[in-house]
N, C-alpha and C. Protein backbone atom coordinates (compact mmCIF):
# COMPACT_ATOMS: atom_id res chain seq x y z
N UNK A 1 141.03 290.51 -90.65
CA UNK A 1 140.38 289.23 -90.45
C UNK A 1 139.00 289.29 -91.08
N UNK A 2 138.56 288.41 -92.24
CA UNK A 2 137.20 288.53 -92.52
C UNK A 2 136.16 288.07 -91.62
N UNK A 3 134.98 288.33 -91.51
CA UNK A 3 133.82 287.93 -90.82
C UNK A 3 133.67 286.15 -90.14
N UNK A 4 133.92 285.89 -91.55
CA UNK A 4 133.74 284.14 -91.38
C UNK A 4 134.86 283.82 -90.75
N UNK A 5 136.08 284.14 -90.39
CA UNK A 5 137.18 283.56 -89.62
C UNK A 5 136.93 284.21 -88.30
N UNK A 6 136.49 285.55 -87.84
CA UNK A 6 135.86 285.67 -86.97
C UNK A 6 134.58 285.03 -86.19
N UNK A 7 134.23 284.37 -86.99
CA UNK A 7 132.78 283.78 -86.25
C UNK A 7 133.42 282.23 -86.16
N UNK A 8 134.56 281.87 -86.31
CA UNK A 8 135.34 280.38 -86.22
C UNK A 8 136.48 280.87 -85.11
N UNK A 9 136.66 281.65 -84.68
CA UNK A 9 137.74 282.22 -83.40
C UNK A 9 137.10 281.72 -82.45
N UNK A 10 137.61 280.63 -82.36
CA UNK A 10 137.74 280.11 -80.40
C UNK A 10 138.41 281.09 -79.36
N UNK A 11 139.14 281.71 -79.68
CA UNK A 11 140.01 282.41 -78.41
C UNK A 11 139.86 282.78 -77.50
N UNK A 12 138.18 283.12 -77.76
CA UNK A 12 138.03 284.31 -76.22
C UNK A 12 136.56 283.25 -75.77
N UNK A 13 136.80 283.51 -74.66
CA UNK A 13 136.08 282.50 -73.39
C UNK A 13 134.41 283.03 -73.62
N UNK A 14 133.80 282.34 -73.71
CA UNK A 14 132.47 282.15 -73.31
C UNK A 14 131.80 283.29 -72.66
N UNK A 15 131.07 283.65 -72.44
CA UNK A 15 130.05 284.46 -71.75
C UNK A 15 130.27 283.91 -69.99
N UNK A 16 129.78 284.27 -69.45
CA UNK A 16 130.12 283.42 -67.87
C UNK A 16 128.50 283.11 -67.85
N UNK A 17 128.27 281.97 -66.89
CA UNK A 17 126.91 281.20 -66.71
C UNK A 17 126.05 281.95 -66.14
N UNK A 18 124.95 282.02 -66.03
CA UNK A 18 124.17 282.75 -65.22
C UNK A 18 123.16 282.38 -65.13
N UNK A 19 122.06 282.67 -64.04
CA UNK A 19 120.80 282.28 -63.60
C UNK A 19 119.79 283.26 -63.77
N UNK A 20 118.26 283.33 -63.72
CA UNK A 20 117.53 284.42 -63.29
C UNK A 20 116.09 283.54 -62.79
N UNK A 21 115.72 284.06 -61.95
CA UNK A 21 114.29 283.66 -60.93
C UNK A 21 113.92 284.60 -61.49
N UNK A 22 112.55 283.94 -61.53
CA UNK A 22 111.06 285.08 -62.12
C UNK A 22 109.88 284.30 -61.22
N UNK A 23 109.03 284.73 -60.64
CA UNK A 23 107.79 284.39 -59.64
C UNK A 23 106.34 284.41 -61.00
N UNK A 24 105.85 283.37 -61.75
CA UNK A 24 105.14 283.53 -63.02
C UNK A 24 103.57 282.69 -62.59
N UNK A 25 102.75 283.47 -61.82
CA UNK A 25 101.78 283.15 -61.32
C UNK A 25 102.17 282.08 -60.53
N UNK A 26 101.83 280.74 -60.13
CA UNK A 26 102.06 279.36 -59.23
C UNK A 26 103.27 278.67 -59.51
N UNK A 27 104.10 279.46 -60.61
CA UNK A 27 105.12 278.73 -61.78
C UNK A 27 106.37 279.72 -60.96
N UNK A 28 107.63 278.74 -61.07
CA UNK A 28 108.74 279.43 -60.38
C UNK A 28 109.49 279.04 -61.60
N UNK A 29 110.18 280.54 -62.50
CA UNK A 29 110.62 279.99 -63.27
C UNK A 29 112.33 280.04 -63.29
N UNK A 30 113.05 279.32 -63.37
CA UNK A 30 114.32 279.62 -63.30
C UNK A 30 115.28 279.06 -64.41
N UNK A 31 115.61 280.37 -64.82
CA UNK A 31 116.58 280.74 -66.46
C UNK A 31 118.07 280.65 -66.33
N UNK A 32 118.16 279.73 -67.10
CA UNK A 32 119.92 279.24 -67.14
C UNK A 32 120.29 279.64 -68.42
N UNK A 33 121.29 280.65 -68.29
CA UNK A 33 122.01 281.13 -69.40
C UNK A 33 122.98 280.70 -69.37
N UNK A 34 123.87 280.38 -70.83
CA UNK A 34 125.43 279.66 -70.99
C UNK A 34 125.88 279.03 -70.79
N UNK A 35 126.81 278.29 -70.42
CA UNK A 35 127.17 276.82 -70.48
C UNK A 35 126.82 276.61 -68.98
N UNK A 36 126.10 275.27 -68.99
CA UNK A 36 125.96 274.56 -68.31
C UNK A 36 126.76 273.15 -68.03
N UNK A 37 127.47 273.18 -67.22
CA UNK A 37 129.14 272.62 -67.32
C UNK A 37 129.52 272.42 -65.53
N UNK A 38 129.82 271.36 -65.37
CA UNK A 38 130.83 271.43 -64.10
C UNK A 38 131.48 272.65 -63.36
N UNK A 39 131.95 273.78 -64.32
CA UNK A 39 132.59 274.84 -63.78
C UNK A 39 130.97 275.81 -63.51
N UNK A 40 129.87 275.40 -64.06
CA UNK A 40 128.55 276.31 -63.44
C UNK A 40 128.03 275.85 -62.05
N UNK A 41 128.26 274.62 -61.83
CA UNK A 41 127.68 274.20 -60.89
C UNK A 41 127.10 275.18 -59.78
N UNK A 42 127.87 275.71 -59.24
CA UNK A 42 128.13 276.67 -57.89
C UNK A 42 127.18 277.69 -58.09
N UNK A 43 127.17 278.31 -59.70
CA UNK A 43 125.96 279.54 -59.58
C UNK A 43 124.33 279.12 -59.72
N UNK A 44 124.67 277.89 -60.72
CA UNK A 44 123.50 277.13 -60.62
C UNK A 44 122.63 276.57 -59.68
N UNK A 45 123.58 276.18 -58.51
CA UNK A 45 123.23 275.56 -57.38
C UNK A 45 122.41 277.05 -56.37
N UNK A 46 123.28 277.70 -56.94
CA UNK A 46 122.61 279.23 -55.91
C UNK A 46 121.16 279.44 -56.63
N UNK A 47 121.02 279.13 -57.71
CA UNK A 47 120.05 279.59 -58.25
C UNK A 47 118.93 278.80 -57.47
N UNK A 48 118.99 277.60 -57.89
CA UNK A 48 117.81 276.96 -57.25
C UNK A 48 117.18 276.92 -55.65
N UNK A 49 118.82 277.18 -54.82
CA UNK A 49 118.73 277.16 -53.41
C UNK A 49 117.17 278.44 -53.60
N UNK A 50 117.46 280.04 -54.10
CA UNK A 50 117.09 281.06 -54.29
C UNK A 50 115.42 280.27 -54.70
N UNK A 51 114.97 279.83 -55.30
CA UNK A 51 114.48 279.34 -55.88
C UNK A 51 113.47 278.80 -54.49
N UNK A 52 113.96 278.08 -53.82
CA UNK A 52 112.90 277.59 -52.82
C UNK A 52 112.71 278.73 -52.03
N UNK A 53 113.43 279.70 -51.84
CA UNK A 53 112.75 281.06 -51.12
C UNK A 53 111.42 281.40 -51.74
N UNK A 54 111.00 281.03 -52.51
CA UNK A 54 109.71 281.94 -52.65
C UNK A 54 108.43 281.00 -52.78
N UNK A 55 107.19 281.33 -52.54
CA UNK A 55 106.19 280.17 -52.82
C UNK A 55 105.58 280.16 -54.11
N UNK A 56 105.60 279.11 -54.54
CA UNK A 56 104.89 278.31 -55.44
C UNK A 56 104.80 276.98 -55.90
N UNK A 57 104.31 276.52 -56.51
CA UNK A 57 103.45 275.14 -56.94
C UNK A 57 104.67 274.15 -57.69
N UNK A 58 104.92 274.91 -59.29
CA UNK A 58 105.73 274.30 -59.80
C UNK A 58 106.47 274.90 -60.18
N UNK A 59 108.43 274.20 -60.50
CA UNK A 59 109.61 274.63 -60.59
C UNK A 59 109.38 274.44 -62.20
N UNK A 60 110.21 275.55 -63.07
CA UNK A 60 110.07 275.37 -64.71
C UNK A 60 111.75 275.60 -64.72
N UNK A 61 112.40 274.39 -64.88
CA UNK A 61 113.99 274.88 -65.43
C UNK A 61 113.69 274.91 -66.72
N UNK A 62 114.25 276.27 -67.59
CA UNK A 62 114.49 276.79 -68.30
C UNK A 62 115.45 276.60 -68.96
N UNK A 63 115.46 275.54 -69.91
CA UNK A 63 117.40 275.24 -70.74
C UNK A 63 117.01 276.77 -72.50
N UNK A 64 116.14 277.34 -72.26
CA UNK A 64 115.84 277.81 -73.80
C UNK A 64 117.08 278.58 -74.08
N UNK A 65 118.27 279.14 -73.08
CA UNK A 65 118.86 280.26 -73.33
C UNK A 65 120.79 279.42 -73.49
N UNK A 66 120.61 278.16 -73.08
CA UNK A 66 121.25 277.49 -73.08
C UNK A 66 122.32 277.02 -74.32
N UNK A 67 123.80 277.51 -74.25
CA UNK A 67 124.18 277.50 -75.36
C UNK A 67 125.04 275.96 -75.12
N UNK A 68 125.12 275.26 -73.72
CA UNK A 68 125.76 273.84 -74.17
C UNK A 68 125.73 273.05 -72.58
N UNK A 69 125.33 272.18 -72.50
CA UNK A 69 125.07 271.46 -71.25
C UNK A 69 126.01 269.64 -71.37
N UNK A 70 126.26 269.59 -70.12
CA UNK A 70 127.27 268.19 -70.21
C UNK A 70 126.29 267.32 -69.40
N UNK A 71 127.02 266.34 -68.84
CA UNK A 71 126.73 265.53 -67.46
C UNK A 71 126.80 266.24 -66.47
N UNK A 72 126.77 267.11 -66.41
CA UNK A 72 126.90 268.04 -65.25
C UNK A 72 125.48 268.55 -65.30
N UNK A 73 125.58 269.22 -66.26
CA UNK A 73 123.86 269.72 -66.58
C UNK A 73 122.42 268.97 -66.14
N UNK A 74 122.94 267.49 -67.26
CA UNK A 74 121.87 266.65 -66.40
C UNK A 74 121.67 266.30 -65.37
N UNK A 75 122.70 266.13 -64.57
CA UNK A 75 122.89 266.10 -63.53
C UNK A 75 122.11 266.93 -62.28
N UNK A 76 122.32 267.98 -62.50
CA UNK A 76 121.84 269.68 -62.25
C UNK A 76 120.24 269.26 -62.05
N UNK A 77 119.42 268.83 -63.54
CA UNK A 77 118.26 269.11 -63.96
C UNK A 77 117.75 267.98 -62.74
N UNK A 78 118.14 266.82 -62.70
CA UNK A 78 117.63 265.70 -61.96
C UNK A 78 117.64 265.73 -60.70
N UNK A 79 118.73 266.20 -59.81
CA UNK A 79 118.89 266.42 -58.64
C UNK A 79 117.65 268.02 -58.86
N UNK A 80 116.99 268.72 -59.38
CA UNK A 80 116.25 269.88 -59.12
C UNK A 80 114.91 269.08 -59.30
N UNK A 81 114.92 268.08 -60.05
CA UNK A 81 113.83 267.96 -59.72
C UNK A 81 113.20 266.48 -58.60
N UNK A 82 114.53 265.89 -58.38
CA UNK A 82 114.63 265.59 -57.18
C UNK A 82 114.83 266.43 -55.58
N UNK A 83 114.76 267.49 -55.90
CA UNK A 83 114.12 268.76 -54.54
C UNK A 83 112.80 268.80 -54.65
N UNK A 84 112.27 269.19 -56.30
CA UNK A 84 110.76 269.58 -55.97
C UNK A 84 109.79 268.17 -55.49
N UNK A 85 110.28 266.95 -56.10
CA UNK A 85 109.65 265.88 -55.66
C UNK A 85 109.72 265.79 -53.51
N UNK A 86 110.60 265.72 -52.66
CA UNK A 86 111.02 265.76 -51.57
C UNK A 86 109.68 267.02 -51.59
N UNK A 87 109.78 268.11 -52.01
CA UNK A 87 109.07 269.27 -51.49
C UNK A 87 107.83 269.41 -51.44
N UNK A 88 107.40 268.05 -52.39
CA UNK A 88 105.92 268.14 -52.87
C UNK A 88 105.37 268.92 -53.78
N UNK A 89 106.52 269.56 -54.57
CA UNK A 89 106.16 270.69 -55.30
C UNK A 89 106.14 270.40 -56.63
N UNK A 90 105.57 270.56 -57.91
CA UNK A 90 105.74 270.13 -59.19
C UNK A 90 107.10 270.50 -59.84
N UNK A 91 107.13 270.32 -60.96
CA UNK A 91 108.39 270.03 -61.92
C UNK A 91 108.27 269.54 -63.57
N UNK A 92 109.31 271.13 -63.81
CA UNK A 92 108.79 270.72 -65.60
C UNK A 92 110.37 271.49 -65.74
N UNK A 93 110.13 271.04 -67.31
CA UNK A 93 111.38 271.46 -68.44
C UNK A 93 111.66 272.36 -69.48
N UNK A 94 111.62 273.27 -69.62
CA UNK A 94 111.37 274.12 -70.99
C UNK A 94 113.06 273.35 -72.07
N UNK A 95 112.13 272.97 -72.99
CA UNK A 95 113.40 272.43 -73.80
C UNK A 95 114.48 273.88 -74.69
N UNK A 96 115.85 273.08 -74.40
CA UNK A 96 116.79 273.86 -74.55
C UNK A 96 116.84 273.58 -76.22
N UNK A 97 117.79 274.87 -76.92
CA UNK A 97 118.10 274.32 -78.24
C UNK A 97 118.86 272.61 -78.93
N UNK A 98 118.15 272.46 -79.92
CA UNK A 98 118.92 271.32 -80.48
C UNK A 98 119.84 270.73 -79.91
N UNK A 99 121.24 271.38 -79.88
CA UNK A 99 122.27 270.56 -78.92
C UNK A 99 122.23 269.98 -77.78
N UNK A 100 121.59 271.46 -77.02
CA UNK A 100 121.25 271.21 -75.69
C UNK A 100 120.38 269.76 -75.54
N UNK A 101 118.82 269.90 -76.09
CA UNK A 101 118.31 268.70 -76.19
C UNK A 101 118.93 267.03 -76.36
N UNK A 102 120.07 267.32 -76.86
CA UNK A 102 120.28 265.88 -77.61
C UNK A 102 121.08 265.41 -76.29
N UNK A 103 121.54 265.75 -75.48
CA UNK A 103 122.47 265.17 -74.05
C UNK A 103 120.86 264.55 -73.29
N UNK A 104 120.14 265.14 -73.33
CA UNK A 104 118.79 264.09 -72.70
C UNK A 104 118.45 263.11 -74.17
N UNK A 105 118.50 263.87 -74.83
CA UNK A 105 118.33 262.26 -75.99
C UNK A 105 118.96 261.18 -75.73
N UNK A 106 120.23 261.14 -75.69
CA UNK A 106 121.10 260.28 -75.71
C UNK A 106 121.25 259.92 -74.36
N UNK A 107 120.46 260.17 -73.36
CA UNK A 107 120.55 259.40 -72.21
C UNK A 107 119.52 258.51 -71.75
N UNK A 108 118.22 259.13 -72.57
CA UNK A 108 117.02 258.44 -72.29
C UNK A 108 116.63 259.22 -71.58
N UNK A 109 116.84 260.41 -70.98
CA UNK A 109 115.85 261.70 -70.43
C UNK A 109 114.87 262.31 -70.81
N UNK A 110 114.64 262.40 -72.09
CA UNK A 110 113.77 263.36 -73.30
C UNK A 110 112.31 262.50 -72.70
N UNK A 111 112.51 261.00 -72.61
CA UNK A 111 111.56 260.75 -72.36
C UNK A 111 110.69 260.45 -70.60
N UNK A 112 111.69 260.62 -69.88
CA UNK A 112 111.41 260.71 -68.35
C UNK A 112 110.99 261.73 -67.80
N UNK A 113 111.63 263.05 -68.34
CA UNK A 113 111.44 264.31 -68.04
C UNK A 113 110.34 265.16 -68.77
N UNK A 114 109.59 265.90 -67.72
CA UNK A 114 108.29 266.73 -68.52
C UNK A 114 108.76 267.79 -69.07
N UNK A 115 109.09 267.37 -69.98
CA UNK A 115 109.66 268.72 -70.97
C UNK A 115 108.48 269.17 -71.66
N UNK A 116 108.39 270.60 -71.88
CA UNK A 116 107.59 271.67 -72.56
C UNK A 116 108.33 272.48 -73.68
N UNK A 117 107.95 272.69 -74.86
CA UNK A 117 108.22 273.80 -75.57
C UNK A 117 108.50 275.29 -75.44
């Protein structure tokens, strides 16, 4: 099999989703790796629960590591930062790659949401 038909092989499944909390001075940052999809929901959701365990100011979801997000995703992002609002706590966005970005484009999010570089 040459290289280039290898890097076009769908066959084998995705990476599995994953989360990581980091405590970043007043900043709670929490890193979403891999698809962000309906079938993440559940680890995602753990993530953030995890997430209010610790103190600080403002929540930073992290899409940078993000290889593809649906309605589910946005979904995800809005309801999180509908916690930190309830909590009194701030709320920001680290923008995800190109693709990722364009599901808040095309919803009219890009511009509601405090997204950061």
């Amino acid at each position: 099999m040459s290289p280039e038909s290898r890097s076009l092989d769908r066959s084998s499944p995705p990476p599995p989703f994953s989360t990581a909390g980091s405590l970043e001075g007043a900043r709670y940052r929490l890193r979403l790796v891999g698809e962000l999809d309906l079938a993440a929901m559940p680890t995602a959701h753990a993530g953030l629960a995890g997430a209010f365990d610790a103190p600080w100011e403002t929540l930073l979801v992290d899409l940078a590591e993000l290889s593809f997000t649906d309605s589910s995703g946005v979904r995800f992002v809005l309801e999180a930062r509908a916690r930190c609002a309830t909590a009194g706590r701030g709320f920001a966005v680290r923008r995800g790659p190109a693709d990722v970005h364009r599901v808040f484009e095309l919803t009219g999010l890009h511009r509601a949401l405090p997204f950061e570089d």
